[in-house]
N, C-alpha and C. Protein backbone atom coordinates (compact mmCIF):
# COMPACT_ATOMS: atom_id res chain seq x y z
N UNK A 1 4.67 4.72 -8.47
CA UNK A 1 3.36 4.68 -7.81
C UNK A 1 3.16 3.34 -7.09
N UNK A 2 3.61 2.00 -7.61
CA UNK A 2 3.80 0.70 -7.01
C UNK A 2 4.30 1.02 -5.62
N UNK A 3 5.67 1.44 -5.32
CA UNK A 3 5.92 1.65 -4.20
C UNK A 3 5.00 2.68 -3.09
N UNK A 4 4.70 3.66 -3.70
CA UNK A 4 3.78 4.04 -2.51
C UNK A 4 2.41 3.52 -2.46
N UNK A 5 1.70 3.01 -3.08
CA UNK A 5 0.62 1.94 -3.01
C UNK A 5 1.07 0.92 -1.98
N UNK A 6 2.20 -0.03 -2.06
CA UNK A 6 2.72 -0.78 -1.01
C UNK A 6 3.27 -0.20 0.26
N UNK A 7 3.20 0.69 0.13
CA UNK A 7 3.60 1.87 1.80
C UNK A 7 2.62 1.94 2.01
N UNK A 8 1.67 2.44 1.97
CA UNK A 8 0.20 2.94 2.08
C UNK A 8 -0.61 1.52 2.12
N UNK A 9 -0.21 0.94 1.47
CA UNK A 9 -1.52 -0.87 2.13
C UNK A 9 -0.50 -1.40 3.53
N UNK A 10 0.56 -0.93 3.52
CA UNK A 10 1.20 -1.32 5.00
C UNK A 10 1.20 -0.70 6.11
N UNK A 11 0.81 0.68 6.02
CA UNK A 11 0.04 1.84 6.74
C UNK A 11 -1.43 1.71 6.86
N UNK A 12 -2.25 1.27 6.66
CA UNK A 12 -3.19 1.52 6.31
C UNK A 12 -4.33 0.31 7.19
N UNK A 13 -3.24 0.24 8.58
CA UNK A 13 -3.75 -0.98 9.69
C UNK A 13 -3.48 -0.21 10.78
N UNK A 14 -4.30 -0.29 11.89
CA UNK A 14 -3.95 0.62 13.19
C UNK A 14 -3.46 -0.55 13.87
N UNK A 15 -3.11 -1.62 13.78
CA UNK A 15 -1.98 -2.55 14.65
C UNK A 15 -0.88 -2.44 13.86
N UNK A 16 -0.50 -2.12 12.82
CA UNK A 16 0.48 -2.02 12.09
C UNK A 16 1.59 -0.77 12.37
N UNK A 17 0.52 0.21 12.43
CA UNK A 17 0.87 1.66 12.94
C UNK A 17 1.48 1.57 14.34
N UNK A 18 0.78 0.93 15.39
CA UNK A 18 1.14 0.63 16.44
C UNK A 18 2.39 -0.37 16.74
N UNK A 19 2.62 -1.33 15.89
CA UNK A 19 3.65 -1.64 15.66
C UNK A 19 5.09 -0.54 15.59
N UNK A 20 4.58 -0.02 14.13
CA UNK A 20 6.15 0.72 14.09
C UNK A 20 6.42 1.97 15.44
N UNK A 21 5.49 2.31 16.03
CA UNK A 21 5.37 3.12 16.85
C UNK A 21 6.25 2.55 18.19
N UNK A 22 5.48 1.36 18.49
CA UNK A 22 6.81 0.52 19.34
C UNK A 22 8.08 0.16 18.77
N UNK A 23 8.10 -0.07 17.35
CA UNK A 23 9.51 -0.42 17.28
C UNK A 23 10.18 1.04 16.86
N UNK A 24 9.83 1.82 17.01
CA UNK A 24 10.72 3.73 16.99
C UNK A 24 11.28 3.62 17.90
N UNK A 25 11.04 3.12 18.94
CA UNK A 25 11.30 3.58 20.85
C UNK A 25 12.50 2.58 21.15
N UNK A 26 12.29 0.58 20.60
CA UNK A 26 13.17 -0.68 20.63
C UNK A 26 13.03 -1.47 19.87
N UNK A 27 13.92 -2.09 19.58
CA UNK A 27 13.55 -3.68 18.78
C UNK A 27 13.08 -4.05 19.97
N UNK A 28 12.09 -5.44 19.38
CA UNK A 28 11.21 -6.16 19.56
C UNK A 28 11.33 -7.65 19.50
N UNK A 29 11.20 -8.59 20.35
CA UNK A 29 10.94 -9.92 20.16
C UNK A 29 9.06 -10.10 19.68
N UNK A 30 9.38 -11.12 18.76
CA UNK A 30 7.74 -11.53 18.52
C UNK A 30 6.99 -11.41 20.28
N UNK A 31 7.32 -12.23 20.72
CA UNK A 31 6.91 -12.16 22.30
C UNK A 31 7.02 -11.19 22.90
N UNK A 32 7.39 -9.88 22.51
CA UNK A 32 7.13 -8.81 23.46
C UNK A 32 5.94 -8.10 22.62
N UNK A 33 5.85 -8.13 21.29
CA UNK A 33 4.63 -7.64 20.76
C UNK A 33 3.70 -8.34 20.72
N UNK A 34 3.64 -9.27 21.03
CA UNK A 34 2.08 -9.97 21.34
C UNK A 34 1.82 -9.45 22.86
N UNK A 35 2.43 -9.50 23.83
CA UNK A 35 2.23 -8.87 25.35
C UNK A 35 1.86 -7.23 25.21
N UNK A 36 2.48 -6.53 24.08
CA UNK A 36 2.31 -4.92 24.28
C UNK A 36 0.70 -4.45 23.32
N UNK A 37 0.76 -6.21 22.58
CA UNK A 37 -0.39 -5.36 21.27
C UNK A 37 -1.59 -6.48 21.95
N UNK A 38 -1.40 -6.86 22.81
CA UNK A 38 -2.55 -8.02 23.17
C UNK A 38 -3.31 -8.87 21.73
N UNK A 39 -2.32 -9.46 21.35
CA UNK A 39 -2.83 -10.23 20.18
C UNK A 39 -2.06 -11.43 20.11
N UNK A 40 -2.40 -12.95 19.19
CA UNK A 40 -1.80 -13.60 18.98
C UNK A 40 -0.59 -13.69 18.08
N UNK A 41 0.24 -14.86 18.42
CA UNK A 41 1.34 -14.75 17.99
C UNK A 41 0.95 -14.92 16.28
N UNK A 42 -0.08 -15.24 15.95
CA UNK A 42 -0.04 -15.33 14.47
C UNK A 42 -0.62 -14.16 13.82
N UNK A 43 -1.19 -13.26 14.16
CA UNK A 43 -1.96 -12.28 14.30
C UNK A 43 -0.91 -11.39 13.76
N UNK A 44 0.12 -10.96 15.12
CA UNK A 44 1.61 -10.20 15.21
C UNK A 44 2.47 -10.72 14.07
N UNK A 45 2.88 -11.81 13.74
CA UNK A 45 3.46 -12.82 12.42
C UNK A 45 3.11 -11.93 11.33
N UNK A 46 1.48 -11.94 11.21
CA UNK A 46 1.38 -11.48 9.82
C UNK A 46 1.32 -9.74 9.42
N UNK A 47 1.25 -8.77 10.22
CA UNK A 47 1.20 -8.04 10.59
C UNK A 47 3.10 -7.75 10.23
N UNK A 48 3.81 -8.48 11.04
CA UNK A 48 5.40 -8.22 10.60
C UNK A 48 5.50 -8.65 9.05
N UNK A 49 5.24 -9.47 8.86
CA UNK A 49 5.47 -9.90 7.79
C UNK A 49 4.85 -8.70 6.52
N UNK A 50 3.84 -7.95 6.16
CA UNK A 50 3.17 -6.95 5.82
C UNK A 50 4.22 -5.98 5.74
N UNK A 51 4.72 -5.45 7.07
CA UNK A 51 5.71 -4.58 7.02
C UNK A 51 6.85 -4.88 6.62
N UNK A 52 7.21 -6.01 6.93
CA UNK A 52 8.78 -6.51 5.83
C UNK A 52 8.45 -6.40 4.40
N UNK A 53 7.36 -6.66 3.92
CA UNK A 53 7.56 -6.67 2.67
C UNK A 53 7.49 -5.30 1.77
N UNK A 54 7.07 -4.24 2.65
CA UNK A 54 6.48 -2.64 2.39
C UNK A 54 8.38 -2.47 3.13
N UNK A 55 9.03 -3.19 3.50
CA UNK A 55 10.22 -2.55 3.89
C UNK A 55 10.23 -1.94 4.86
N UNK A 56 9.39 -1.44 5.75
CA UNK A 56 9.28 -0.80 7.00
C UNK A 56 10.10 -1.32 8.19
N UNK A 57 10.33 -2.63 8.43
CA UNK A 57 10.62 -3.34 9.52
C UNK A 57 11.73 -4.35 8.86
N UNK A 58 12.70 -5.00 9.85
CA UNK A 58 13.78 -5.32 9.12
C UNK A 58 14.01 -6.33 10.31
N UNK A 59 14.66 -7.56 10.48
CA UNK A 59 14.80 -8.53 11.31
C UNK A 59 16.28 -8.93 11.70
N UNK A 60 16.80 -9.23 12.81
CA UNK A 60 17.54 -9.65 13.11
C UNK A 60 17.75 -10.93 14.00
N UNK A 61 18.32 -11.54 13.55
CA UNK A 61 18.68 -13.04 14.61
C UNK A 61 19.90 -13.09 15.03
N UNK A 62 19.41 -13.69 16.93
CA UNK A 62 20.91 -13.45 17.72
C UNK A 62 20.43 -14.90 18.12
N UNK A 63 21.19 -16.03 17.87
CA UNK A 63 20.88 -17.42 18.44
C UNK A 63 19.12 -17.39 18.05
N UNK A 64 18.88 -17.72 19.10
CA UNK A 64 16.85 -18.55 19.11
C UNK A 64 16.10 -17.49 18.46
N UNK A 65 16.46 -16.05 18.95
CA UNK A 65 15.90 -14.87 18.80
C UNK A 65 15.79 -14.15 17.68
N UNK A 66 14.44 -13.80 17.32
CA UNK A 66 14.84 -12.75 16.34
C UNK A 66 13.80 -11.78 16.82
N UNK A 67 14.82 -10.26 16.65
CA UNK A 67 14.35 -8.80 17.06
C UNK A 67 14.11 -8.30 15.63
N UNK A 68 13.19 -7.30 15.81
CA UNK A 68 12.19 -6.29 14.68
C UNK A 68 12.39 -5.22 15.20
N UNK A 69 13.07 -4.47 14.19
CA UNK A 69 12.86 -2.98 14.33
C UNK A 69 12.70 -2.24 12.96
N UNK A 70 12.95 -1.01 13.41
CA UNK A 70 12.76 -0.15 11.93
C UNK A 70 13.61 -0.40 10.87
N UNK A 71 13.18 -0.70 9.50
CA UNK A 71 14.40 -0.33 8.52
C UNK A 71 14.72 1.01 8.59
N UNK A 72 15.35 1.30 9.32
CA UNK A 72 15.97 2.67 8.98
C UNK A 72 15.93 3.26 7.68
N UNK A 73 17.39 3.11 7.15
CA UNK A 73 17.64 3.01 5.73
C UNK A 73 16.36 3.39 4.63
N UNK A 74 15.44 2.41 4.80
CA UNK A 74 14.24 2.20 4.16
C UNK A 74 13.06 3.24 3.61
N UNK A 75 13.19 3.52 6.14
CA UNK A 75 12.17 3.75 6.03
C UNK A 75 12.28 5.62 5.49
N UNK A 76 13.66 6.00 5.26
CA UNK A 76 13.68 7.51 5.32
C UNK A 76 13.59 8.04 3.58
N UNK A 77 13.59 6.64 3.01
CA UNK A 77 13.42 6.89 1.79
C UNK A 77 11.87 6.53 0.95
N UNK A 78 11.22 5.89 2.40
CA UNK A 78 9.52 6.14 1.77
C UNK A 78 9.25 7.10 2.27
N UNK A 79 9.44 7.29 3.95
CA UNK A 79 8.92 9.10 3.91
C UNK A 79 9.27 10.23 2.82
N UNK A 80 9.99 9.86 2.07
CA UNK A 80 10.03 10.85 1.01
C UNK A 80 9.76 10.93 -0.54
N UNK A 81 9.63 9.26 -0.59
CA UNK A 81 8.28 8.64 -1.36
C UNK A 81 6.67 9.37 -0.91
N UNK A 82 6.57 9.24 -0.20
CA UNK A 82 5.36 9.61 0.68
C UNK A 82 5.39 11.22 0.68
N UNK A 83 6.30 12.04 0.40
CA UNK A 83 5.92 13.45 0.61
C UNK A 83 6.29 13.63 -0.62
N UNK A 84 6.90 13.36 -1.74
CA UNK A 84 6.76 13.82 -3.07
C UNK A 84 5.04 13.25 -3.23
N UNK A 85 4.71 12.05 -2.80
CA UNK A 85 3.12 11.75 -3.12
C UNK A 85 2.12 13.30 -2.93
N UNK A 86 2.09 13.36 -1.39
CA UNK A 86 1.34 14.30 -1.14
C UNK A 86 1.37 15.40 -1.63
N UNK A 87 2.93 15.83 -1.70
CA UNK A 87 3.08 17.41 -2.86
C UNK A 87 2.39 17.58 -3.65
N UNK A 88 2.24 16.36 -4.57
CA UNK A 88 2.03 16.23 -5.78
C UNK A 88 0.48 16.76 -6.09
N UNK A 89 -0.64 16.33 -4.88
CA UNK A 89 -1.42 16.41 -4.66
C UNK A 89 -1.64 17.45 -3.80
N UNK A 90 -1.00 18.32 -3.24
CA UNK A 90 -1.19 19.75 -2.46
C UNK A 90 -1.09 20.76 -4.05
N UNK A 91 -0.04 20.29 -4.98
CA UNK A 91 0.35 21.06 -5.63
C UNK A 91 -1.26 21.28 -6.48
N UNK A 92 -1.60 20.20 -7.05
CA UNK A 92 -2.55 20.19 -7.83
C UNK A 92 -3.95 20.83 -7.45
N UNK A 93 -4.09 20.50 -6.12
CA UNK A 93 -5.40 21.05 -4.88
C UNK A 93 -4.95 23.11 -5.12
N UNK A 94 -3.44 23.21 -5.25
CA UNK A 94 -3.48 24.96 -5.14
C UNK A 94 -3.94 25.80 -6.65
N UNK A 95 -3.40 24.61 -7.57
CA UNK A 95 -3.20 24.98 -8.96
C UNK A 95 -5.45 25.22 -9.06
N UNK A 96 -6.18 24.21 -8.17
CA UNK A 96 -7.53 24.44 -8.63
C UNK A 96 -7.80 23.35 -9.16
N UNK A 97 -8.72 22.32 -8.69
CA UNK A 97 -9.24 21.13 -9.49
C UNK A 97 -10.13 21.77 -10.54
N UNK A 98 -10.29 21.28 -11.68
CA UNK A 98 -11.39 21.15 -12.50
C UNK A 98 -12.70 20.90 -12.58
N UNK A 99 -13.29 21.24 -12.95
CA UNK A 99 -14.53 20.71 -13.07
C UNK A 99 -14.98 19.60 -13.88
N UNK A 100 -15.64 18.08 -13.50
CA UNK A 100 -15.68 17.11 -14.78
C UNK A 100 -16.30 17.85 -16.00
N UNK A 101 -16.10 17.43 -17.11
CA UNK A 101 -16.49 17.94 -18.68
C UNK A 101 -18.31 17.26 -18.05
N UNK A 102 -18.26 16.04 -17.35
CA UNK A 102 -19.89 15.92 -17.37
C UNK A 102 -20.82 17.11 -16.94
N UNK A 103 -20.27 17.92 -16.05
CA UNK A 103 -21.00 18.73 -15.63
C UNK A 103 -21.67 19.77 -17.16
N UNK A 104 -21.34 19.62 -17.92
CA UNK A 104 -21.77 20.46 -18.79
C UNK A 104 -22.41 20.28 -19.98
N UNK A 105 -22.09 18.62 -20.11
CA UNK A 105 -22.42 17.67 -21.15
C UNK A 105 -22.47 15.92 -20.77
N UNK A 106 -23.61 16.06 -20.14
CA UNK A 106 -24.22 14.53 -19.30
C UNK A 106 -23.94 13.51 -20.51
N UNK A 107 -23.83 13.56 -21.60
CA UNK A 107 -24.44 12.43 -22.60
C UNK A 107 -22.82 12.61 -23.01
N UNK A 108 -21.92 12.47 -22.29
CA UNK A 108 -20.11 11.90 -22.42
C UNK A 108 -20.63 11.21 -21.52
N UNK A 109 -21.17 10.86 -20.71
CA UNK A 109 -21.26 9.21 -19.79
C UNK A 109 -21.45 8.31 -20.51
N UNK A 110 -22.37 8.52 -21.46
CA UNK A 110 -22.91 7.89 -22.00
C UNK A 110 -21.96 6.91 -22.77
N UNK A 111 -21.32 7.97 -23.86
CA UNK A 111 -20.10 7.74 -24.76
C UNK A 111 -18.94 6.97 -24.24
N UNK A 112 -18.37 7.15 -22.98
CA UNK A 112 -17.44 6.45 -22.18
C UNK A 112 -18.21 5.31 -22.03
N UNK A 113 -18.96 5.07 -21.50
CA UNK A 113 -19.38 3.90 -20.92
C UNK A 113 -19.55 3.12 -22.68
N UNK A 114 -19.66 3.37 -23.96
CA UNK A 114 -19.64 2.62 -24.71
C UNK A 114 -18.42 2.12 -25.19
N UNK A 115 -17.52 3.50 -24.55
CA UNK A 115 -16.22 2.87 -25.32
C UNK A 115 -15.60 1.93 -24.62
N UNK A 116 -16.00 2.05 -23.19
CA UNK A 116 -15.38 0.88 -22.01
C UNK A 116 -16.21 -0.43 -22.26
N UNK A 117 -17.31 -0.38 -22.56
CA UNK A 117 -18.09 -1.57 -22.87
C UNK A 117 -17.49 -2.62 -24.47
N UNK A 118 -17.35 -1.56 -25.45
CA UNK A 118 -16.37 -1.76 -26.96
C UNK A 118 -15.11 -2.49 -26.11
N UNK A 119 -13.98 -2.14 -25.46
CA UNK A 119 -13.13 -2.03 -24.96
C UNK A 119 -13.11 -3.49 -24.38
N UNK A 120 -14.23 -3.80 -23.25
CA UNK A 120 -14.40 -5.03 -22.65
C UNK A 120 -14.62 -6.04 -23.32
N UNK A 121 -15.44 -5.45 -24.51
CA UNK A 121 -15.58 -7.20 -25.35
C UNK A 121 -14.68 -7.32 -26.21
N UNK A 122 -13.53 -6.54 -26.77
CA UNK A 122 -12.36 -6.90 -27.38
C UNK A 122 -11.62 -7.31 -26.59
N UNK A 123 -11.64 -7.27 -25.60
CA UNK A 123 -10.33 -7.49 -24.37
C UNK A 123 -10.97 -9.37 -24.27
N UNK A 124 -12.46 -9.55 -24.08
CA UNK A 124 -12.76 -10.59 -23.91
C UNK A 124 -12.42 -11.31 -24.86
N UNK A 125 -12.80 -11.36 -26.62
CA UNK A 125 -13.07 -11.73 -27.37
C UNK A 125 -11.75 -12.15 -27.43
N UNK A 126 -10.42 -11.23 -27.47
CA UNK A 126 -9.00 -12.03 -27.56
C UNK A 126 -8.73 -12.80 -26.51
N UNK A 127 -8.77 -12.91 -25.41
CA UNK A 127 -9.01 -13.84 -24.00
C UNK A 127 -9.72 -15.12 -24.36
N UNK A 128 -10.89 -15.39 -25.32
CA UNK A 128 -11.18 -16.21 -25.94
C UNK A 128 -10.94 -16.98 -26.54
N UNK A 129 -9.36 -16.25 -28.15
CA UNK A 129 -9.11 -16.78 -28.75
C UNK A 129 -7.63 -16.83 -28.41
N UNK A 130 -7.16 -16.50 -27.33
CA UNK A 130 -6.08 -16.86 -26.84
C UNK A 130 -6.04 -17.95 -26.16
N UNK A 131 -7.08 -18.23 -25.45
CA UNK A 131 -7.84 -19.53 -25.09
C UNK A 131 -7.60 -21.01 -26.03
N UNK A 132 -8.16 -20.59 -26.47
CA UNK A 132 -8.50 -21.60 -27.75
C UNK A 132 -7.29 -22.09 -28.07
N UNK A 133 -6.34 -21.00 -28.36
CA UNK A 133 -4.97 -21.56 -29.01
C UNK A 133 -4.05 -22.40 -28.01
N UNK A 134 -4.10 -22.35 -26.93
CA UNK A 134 -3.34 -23.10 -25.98
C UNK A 134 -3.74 -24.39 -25.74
């Protein structure tokens, strides 16, 4: 689930999108995507950088230059990260969502919310005395 969470926060930019969209067609110099995306060069920087780290985009240096294009490789193995995701979630949407148990019995809010509240001050209370000991 880590990995498609990090696909999906690297998707999840319409200059980013537009990015890989130009680099499907060519690699790229930083300087040709600041001219095609009308943005600054630091802007475009971080934006690549986003996608290198989601693996999408992959770099090469020839002398001064370095070109961006698709990880190939990469990228054919999150699209299929990405469609076991959605299955997963078509599958479940056919099988019939549920109905919450609140709908039938309001006063389980209630109960959750004490056990998450129980929950928070033990979590605190050792955070405290883990504190202490250092």
């Amino acid at each position: 689930m880590k990995k498609t969470t990090e696909i999906l926060k690297a998707l999840a930019d319409k200059t980013r999108l537009n990015i890989l969209l130009l680099l499907s067609r060519q690699e790229m110099a930083v300087c040709e995507l600041i001219t095609a995306l009308n943005l600054s060069q630091p802007a475009v920087s971080h934006h690549l950088k986003i996608l290198k780290y989601a693996q999408l985009v992959k770099d090469t240096r020839d002398s001064k230059w370095i070109f961006y294009s698709i990880d190939d490789e990469n990228f054919f193995m999150h699209t299929k990260v990405l469609e076991e995701f959605f299955t997963s979630i078509q599958e479940n949407l056919q099988k019939g969502v549920q109905a919450s148990p609140i709908r039938t019995s309001p006063c389980l809010c209630d109960e959750l919310q004490k056990k998450a509240d129980h929950k928070g001050a033990e979590i605190t209370e050792r955070s405290l005395f883990e504190h202490e000991r250092a």
